[in-house]
C-alpha atoms as a PDB file:
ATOM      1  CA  UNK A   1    -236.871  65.068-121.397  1.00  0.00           C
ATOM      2  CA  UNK A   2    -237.551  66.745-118.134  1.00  0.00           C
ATOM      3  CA  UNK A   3    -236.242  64.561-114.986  1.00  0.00           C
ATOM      4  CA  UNK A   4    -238.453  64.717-111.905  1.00  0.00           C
ATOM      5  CA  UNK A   5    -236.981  65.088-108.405  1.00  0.00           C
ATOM      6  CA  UNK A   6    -238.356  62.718-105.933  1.00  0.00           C
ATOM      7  CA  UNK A   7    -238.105  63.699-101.937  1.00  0.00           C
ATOM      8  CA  UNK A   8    -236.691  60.417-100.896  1.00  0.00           C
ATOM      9  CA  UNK A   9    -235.983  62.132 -97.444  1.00  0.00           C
ATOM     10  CA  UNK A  10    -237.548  59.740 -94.361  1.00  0.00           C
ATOM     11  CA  UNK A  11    -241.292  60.352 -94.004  1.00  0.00           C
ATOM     12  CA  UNK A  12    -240.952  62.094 -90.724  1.00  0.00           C
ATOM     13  CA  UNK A  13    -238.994  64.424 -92.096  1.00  0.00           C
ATOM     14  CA  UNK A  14    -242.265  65.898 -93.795  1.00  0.00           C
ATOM     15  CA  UNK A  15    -244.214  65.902 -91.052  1.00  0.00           C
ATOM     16  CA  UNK A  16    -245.734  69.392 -89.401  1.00  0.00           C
ATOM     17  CA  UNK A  17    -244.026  70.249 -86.503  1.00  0.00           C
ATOM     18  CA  UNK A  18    -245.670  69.575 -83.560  1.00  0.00           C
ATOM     19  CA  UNK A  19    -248.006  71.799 -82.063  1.00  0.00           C
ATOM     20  CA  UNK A  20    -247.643  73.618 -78.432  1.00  0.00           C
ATOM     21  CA  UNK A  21    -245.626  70.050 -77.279  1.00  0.00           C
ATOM     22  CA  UNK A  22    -241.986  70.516 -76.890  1.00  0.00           C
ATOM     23  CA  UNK A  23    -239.222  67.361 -76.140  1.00  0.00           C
ATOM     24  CA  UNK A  24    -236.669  68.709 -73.428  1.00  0.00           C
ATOM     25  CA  UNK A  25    -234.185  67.134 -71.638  1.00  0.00           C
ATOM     26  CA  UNK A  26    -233.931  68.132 -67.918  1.00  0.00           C
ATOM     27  CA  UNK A  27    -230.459  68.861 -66.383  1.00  0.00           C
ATOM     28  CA  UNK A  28    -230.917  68.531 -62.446  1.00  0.00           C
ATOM     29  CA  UNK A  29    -228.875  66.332 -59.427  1.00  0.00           C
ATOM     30  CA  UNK A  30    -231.692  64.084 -57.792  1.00  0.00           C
ATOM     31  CA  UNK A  31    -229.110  63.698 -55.033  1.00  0.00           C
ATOM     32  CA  UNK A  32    -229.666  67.047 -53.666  1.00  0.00           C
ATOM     33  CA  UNK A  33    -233.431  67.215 -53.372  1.00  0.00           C
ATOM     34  CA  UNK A  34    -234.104  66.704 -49.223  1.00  0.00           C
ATOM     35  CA  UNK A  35    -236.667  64.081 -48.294  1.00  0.00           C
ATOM     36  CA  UNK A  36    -239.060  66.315 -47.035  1.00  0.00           C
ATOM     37  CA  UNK A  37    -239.135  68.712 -50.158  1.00  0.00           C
ATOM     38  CA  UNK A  38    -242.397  69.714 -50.471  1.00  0.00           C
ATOM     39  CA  UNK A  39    -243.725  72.380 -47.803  1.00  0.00           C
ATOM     40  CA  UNK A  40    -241.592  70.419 -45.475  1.00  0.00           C
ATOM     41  CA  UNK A  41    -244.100  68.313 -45.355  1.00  0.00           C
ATOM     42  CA  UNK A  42    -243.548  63.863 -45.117  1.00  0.00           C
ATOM     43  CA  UNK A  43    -247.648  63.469 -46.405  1.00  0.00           C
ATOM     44  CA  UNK A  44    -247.219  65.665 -49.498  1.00  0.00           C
ATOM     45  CA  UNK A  45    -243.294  64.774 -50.383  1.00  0.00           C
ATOM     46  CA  UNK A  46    -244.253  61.198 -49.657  1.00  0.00           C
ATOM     47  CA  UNK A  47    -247.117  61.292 -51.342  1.00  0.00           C
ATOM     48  CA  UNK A  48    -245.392  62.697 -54.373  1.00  0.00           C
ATOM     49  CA  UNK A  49    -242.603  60.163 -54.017  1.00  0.00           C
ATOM     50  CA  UNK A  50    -244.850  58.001 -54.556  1.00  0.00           C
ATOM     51  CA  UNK A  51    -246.078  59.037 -57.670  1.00  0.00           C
ATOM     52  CA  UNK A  52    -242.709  59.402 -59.123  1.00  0.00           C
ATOM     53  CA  UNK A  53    -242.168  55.795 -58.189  1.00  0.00           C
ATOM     54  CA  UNK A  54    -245.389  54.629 -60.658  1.00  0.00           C
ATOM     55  CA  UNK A  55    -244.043  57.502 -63.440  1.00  0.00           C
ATOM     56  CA  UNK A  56    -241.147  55.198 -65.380  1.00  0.00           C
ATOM     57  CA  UNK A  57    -243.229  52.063 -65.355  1.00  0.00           C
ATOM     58  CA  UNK A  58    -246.800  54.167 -65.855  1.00  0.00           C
ATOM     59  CA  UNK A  59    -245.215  56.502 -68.792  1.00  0.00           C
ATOM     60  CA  UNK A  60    -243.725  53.601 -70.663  1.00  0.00           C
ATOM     61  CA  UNK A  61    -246.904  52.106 -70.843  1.00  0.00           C
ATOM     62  CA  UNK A  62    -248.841  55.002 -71.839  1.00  0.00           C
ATOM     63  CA  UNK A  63    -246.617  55.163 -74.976  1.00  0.00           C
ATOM     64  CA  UNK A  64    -247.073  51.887 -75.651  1.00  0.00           C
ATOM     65  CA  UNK A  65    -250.785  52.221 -75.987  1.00  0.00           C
ATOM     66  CA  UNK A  66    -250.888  55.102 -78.415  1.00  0.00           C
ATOM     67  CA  UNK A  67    -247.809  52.989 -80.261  1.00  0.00           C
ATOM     68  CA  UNK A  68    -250.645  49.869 -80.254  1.00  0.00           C
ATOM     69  CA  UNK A  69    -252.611  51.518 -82.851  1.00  0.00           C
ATOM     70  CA  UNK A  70    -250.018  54.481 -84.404  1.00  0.00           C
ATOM     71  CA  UNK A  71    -250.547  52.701 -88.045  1.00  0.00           C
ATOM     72  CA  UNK A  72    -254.185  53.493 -87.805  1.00  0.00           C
ATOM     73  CA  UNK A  73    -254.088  57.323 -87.635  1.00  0.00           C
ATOM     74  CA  UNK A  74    -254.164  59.157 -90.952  1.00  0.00           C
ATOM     75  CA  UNK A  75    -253.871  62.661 -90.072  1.00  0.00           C
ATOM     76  CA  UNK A  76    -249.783  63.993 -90.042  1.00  0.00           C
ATOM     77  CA  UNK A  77    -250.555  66.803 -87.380  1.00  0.00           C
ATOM     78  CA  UNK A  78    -251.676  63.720 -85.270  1.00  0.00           C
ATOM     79  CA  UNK A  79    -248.206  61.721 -85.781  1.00  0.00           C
ATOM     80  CA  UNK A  80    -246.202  64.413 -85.061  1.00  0.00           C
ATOM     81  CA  UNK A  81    -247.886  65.374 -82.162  1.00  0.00           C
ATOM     82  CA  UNK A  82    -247.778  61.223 -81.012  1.00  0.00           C
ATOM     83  CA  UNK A  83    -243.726  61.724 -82.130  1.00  0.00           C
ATOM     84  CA  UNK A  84    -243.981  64.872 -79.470  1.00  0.00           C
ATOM     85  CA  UNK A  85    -245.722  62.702 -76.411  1.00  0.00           C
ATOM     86  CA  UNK A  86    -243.515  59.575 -77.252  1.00  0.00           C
ATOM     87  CA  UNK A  87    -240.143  62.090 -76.582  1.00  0.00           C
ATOM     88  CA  UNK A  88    -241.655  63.905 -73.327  1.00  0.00           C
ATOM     89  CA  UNK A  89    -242.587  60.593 -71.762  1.00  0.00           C
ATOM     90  CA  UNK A  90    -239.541  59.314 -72.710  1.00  0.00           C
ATOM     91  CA  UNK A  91    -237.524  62.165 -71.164  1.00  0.00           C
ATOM     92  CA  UNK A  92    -240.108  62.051 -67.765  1.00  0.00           C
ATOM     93  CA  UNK A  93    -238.902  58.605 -67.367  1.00  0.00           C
ATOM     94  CA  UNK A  94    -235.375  58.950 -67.532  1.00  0.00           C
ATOM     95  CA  UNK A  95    -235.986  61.631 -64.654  1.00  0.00           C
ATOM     96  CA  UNK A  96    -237.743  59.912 -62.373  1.00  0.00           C
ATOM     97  CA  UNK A  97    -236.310  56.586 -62.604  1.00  0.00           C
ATOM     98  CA  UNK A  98    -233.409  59.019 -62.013  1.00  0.00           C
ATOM     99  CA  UNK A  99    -235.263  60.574 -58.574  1.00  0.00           C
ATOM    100  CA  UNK A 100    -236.062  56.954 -57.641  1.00  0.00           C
ATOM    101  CA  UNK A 101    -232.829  55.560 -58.005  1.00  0.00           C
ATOM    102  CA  UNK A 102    -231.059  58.699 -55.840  1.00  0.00           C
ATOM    103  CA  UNK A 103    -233.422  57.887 -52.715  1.00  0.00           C
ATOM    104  CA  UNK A 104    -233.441  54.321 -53.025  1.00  0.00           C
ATOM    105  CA  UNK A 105    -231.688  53.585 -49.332  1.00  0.00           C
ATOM    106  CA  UNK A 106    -232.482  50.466 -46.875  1.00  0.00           C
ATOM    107  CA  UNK A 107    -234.809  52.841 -44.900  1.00  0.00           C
ATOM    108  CA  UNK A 108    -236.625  53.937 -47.727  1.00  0.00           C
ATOM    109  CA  UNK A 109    -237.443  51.075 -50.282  1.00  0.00           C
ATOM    110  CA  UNK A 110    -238.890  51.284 -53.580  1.00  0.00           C
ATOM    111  CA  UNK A 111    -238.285  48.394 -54.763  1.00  0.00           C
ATOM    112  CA  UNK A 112    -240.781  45.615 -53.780  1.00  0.00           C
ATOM    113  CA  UNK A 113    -243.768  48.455 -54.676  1.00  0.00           C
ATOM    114  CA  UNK A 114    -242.337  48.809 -58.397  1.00  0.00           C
ATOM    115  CA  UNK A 115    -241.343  44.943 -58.430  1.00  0.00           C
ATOM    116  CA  UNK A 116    -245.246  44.802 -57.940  1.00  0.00           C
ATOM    117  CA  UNK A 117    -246.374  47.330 -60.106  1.00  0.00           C
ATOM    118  CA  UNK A 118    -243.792  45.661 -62.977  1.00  0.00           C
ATOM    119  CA  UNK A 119    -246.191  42.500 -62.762  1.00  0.00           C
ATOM    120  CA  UNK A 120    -249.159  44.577 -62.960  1.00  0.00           C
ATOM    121  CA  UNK A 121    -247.744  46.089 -65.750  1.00  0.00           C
ATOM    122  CA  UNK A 122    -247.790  42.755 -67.628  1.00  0.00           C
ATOM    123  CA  UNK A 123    -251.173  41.986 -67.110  1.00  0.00           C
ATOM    124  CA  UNK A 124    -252.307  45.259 -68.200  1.00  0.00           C
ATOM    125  CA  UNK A 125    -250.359  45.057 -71.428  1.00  0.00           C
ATOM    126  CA  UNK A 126    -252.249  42.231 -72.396  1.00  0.00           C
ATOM    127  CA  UNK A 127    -256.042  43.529 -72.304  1.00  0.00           C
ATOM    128  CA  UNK A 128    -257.528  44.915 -75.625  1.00  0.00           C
ATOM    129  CA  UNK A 129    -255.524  48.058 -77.213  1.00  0.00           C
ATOM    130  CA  UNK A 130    -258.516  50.027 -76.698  1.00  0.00           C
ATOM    131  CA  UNK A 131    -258.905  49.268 -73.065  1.00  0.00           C
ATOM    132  CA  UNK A 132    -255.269  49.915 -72.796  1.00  0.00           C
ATOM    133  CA  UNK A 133    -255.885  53.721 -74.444  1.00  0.00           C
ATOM    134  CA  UNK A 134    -258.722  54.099 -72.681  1.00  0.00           C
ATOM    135  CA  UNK A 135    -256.871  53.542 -69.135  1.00  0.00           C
ATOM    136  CA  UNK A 136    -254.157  56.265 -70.954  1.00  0.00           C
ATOM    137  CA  UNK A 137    -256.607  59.173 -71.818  1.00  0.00           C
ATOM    138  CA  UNK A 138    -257.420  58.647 -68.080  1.00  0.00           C
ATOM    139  CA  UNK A 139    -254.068  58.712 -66.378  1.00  0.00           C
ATOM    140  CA  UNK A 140    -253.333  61.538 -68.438  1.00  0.00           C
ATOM    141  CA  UNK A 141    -256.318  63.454 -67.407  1.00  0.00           C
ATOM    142  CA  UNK A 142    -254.848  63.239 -63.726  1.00  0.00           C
ATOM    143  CA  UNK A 143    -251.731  63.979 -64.560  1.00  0.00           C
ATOM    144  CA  UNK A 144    -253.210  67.383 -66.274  1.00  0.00           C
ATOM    145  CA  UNK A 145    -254.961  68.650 -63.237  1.00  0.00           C
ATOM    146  CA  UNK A 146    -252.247  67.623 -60.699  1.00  0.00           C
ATOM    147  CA  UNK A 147    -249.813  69.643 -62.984  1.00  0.00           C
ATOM    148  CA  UNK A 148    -252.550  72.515 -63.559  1.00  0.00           C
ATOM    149  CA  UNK A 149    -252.779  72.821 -59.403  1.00  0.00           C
ATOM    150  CA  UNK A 150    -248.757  72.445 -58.864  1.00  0.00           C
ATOM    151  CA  UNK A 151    -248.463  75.837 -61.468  1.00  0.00           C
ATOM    152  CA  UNK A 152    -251.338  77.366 -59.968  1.00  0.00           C
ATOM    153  CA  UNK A 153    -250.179  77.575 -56.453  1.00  0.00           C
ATOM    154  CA  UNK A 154    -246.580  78.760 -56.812  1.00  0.00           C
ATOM    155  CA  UNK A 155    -247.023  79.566 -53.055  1.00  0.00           C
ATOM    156  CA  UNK A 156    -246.628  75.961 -52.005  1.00  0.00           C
ATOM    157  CA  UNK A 157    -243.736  75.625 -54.644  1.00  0.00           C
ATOM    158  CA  UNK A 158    -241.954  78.341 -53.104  1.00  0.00           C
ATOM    159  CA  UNK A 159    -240.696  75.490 -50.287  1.00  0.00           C
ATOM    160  CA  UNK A 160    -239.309  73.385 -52.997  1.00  0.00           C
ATOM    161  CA  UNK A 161    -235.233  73.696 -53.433  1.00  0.00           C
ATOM    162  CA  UNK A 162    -233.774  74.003 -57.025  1.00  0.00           C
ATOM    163  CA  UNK A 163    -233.569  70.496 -58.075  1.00  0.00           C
ATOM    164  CA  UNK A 164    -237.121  69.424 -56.606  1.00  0.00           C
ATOM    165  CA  UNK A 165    -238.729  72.602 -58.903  1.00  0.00           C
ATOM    166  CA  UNK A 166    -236.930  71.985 -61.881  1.00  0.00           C
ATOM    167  CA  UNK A 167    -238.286  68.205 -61.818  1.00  0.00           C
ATOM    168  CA  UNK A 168    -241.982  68.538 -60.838  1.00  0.00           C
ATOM    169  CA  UNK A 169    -242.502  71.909 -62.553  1.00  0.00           C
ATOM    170  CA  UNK A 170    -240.674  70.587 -65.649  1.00  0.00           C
ATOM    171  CA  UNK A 171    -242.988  67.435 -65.429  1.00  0.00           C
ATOM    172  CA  UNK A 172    -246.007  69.380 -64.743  1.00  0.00           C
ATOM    173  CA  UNK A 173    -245.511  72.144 -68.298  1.00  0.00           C
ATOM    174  CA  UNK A 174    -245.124  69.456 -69.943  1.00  0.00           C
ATOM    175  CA  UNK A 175    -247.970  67.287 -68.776  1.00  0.00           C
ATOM    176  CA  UNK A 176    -250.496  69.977 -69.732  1.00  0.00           C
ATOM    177  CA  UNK A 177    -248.700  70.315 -73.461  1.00  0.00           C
ATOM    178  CA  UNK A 178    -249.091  66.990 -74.361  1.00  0.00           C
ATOM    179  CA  UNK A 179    -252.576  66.238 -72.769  1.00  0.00           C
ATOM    180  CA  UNK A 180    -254.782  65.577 -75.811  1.00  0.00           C
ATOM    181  CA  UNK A 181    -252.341  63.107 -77.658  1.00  0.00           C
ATOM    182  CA  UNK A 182    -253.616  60.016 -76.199  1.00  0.00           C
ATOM    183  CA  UNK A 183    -257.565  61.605 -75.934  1.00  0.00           C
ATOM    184  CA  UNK A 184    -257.189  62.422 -79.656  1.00  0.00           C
ATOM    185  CA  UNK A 185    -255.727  58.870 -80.682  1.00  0.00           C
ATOM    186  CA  UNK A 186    -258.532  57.115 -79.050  1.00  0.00           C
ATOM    187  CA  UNK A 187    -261.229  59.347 -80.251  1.00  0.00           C
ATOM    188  CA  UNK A 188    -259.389  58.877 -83.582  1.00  0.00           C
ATOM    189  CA  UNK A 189    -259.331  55.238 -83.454  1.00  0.00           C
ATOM    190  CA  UNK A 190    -262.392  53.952 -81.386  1.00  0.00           C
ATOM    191  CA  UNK A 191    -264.170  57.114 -80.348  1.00  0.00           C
ATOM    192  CA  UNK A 192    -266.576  55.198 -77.674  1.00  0.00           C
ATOM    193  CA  UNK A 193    -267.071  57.919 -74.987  1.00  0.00           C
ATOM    194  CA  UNK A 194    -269.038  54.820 -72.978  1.00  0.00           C
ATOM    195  CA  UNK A 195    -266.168  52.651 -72.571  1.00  0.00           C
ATOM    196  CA  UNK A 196    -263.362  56.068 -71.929  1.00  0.00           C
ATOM    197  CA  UNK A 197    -265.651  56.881 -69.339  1.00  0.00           C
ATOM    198  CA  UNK A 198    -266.362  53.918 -67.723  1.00  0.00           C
ATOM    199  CA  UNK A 199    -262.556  53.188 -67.511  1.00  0.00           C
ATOM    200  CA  UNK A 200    -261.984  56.755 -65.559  1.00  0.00           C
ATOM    201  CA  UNK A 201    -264.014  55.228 -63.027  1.00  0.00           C
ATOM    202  CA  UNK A 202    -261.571  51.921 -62.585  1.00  0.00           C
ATOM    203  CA  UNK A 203    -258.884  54.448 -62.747  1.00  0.00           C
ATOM    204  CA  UNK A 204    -260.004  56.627 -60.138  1.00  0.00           C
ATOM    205  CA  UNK A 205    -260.236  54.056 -57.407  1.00  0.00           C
ATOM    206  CA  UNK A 206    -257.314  52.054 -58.715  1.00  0.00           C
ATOM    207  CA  UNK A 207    -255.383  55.164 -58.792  1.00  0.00           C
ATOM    208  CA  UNK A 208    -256.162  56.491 -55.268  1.00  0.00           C
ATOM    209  CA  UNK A 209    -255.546  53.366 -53.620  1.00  0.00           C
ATOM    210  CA  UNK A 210    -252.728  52.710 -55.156  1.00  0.00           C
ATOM    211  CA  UNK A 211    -251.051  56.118 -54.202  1.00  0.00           C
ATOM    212  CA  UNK A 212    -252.267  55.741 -50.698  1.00  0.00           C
ATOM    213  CA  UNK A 213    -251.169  52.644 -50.159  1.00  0.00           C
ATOM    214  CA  UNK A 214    -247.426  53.440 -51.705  1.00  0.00           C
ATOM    215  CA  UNK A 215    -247.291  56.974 -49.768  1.00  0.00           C
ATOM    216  CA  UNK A 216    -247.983  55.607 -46.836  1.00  0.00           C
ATOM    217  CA  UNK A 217    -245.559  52.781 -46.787  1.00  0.00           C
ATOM    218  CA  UNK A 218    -243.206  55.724 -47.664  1.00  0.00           C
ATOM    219  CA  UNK A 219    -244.205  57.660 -44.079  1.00  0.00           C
ATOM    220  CA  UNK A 220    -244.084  54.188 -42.485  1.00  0.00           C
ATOM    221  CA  UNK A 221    -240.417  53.426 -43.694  1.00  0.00           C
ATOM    222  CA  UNK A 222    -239.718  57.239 -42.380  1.00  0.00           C
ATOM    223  CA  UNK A 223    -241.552  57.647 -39.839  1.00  0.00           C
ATOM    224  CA  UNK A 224    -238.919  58.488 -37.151  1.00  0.00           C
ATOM    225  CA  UNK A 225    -238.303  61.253 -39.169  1.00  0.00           C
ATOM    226  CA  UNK A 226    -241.854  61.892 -40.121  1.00  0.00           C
ATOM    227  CA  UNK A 227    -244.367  61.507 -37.132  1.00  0.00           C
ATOM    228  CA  UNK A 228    -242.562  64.488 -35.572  1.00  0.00           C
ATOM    229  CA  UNK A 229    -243.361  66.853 -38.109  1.00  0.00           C
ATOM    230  CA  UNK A 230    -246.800  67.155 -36.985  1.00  0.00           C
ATOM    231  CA  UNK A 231    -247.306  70.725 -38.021  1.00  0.00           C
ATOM    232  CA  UNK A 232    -245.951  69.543 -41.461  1.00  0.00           C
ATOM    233  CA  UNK A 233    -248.229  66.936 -41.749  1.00  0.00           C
ATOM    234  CA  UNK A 234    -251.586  68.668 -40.612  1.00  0.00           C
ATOM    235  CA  UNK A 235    -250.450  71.395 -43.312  1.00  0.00           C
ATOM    236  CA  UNK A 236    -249.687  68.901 -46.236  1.00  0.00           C
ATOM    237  CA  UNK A 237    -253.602  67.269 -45.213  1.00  0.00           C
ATOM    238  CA  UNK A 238    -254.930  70.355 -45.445  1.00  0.00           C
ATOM    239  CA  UNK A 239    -253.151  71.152 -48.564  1.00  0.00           C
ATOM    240  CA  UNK A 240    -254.642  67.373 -49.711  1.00  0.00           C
ATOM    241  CA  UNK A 241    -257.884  67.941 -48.970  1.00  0.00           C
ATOM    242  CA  UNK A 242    -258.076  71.604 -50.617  1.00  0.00           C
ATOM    243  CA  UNK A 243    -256.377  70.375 -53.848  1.00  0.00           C
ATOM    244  CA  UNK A 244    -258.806  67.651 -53.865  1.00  0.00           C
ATOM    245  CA  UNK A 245    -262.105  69.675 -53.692  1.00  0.00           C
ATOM    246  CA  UNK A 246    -260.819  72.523 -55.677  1.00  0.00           C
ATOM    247  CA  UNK A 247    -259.908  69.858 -58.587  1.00  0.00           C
ATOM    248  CA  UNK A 248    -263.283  68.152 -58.057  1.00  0.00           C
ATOM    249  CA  UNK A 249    -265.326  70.013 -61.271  1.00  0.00           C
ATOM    250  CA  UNK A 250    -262.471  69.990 -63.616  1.00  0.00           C
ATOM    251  CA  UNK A 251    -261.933  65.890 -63.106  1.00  0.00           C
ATOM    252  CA  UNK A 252    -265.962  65.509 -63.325  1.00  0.00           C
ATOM    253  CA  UNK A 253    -265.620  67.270 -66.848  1.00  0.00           C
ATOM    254  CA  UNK A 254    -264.277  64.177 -68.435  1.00  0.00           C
ATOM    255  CA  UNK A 255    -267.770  62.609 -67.849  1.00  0.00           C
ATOM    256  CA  UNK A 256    -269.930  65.249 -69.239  1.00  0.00           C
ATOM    257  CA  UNK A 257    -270.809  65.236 -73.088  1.00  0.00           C
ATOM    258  CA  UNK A 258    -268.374  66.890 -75.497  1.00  0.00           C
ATOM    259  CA  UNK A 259    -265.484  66.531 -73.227  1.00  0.00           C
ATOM    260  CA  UNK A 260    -262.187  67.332 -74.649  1.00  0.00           C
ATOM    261  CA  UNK A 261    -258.555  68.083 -72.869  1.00  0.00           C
ATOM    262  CA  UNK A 262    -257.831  71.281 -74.298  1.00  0.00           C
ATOM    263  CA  UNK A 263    -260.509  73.251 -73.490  1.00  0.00           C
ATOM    264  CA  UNK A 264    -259.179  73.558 -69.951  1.00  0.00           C
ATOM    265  CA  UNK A 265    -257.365  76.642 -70.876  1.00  0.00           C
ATOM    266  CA  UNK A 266    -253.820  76.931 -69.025  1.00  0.00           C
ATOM    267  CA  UNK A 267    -252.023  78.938 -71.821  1.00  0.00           C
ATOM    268  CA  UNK A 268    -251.166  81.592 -69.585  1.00  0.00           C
ATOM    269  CA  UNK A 269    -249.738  79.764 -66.491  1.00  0.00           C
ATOM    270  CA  UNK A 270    -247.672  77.534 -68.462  1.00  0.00           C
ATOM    271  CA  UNK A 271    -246.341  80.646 -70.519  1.00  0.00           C
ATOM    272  CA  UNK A 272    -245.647  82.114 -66.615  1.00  0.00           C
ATOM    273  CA  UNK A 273    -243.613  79.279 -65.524  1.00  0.00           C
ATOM    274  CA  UNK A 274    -241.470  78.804 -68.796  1.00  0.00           C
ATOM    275  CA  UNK A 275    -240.299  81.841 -68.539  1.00  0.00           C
ATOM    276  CA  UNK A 276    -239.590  81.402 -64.674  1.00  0.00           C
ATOM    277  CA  UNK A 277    -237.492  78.679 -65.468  1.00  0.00           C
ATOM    278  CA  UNK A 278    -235.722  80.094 -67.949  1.00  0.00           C
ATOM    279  CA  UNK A 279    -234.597  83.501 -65.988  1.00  0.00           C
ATOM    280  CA  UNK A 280    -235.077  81.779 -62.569  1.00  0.00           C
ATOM    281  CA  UNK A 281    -233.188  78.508 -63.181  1.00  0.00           C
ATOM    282  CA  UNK A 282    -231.370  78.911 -66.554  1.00  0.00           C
ATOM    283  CA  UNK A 283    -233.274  76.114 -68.268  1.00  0.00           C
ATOM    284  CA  UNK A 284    -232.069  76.198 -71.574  1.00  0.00           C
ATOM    285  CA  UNK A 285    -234.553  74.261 -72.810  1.00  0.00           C
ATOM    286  CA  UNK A 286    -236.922  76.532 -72.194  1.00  0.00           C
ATOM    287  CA  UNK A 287    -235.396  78.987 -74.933  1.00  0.00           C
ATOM    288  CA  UNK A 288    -237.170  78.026 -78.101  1.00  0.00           C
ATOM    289  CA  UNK A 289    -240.209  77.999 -75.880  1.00  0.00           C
ATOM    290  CA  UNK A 290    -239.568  81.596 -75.636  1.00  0.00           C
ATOM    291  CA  UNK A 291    -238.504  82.120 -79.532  1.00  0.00           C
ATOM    292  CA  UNK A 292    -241.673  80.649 -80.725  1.00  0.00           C
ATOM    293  CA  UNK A 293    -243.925  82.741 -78.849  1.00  0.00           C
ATOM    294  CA  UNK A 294    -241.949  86.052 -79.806  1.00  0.00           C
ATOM    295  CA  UNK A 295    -242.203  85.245 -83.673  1.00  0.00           C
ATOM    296  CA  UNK A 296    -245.739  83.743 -83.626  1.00  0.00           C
END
């Protein structure tokens, strides 16, 4: 009598692997980055500040809106690329909560502007799981262009010191890889475009306030330090105001009919800057990165 094998190995084990999304654990010291970092400039390294202050908070909730409805996707390619976008936001923040804690000084507080966000954070958790997702696919969608323009202008990263590229180029590759997960999920699981549209438009505002109003408590708290940097400053507008007019079409493209992440192609930019930070920086991590593409 024949004797059939059964797999008992765990179900993830069977999965595909996941697709173009890689989990990588950054190696940097936080310590060293100067306040000023980008383009020596208080509005942009303020301004980015205080977007890493919203990322550990922010990214644990984006997880646990795709995690809200996980049991109701079907398709394995889809879990394991969910598995993928659960480990990168996991790893992005470690890092920044990381960052935060390094600069967290008495002249430079963080902490009542994530105590508030924390209690924001509880209120949000407790609207409808599709509201939640839709909110995600949103966030996500800025954090895709603002890591698209970082790799695109490698002019303005060439300010940034070892430790400060490493982070926010790390961040940003991995932002674009994993910026269909949540936009698949909820097209998976609810697929209204009315709603996931009408929820980029509470995002938008709530977004840009919310970063203006953090940055510039950041200058405020600096301010003998950044007021005279004026040349810095009129630079990092102007840098502001061209990122934001230049990004203008490709945010208006989640509105239009048909929309979906991927087809804003950045294959070849994110292929660039792996490889940079593999020579340039020795970031291991970016090794099987490299593998893959040789063999594929």
């Amino acid at each position: 009598m024949a004797t059939v094998m059964m797999d008992r190995s765990p179900a993830y084990q069977n999965r595909p692997k996941a697709l173009g999304i890689t989990v990588r654990r950054l190696q940097f010291h936080p310590e060293k980055i100067k306040r000023h970092y980008f383009a020596n400039s208080p509005v942009m390294s303020h301004l980015l500040t205080a977007l890493s202050s919203t990322f550990p908070i922010g990214e644990q909730f984006f997880v646990h809106s795709v995690r809200n409805v996980r049991d109701r996707i079907t398709d394995p390619q889809l879990q394991t690329q969910i598995a993928a976008f659960v480990g990168q936001e996991a790893m992005h923040s470690k890092a920044h909560s990381e960052f935060n804690q390094a600069w967290r000084t008495d002249d430079y507080n963080l902490d009542r502007f994530q105590a508030w966000l924390a209690r924001k954070d509880i209120y949000v958790r407790s609207l409808h799981p599709k509201i939640q997702l839709a909110m995600t696919c949103a966030f996500e969608h800025f954090t895709a262009l603002l890591g698209g323009y970082i790799l695109r202008h490698p002019e303005v990263l060439s300010s940034l010191d070892e430790d400060a590229m490493k982070l926010w180029v790390w961040h940003a590759i991995e932002e674009i890889e994993h910026r269909s997960v949540a936009f698949d999920v909820y097209q998976a699981v609810y697929g209204d475009d009315k709603i996931r549209k009408l929820l980029m438009r509470s995002v938008t505002t709530g977004f840009a306030s919310l970063t203006f109003y953090s940055a510039t408590r950041l200058f405020l708290q600096d301010k003998r330090q950044s007021l005279p940097k004026v040349g810095g400053n009129l630079f990092g507008l102007y840098l502001l105001g061209k990122m934001v007019i230049q990004l203008l079409p490709e945010y208006l493209s989640y509105y239009k009919s048909g929309f979906h992440p991927a087809e804003h192609d950045y294959s070849k930019i994110v292929a660039y800057w792996k490889q940079k930070m593999l020579d340039d920086y020795a970031m291991s991590s970016f090794q099987e990165d490299q593998i893959e593409m040789r063999y594929s």
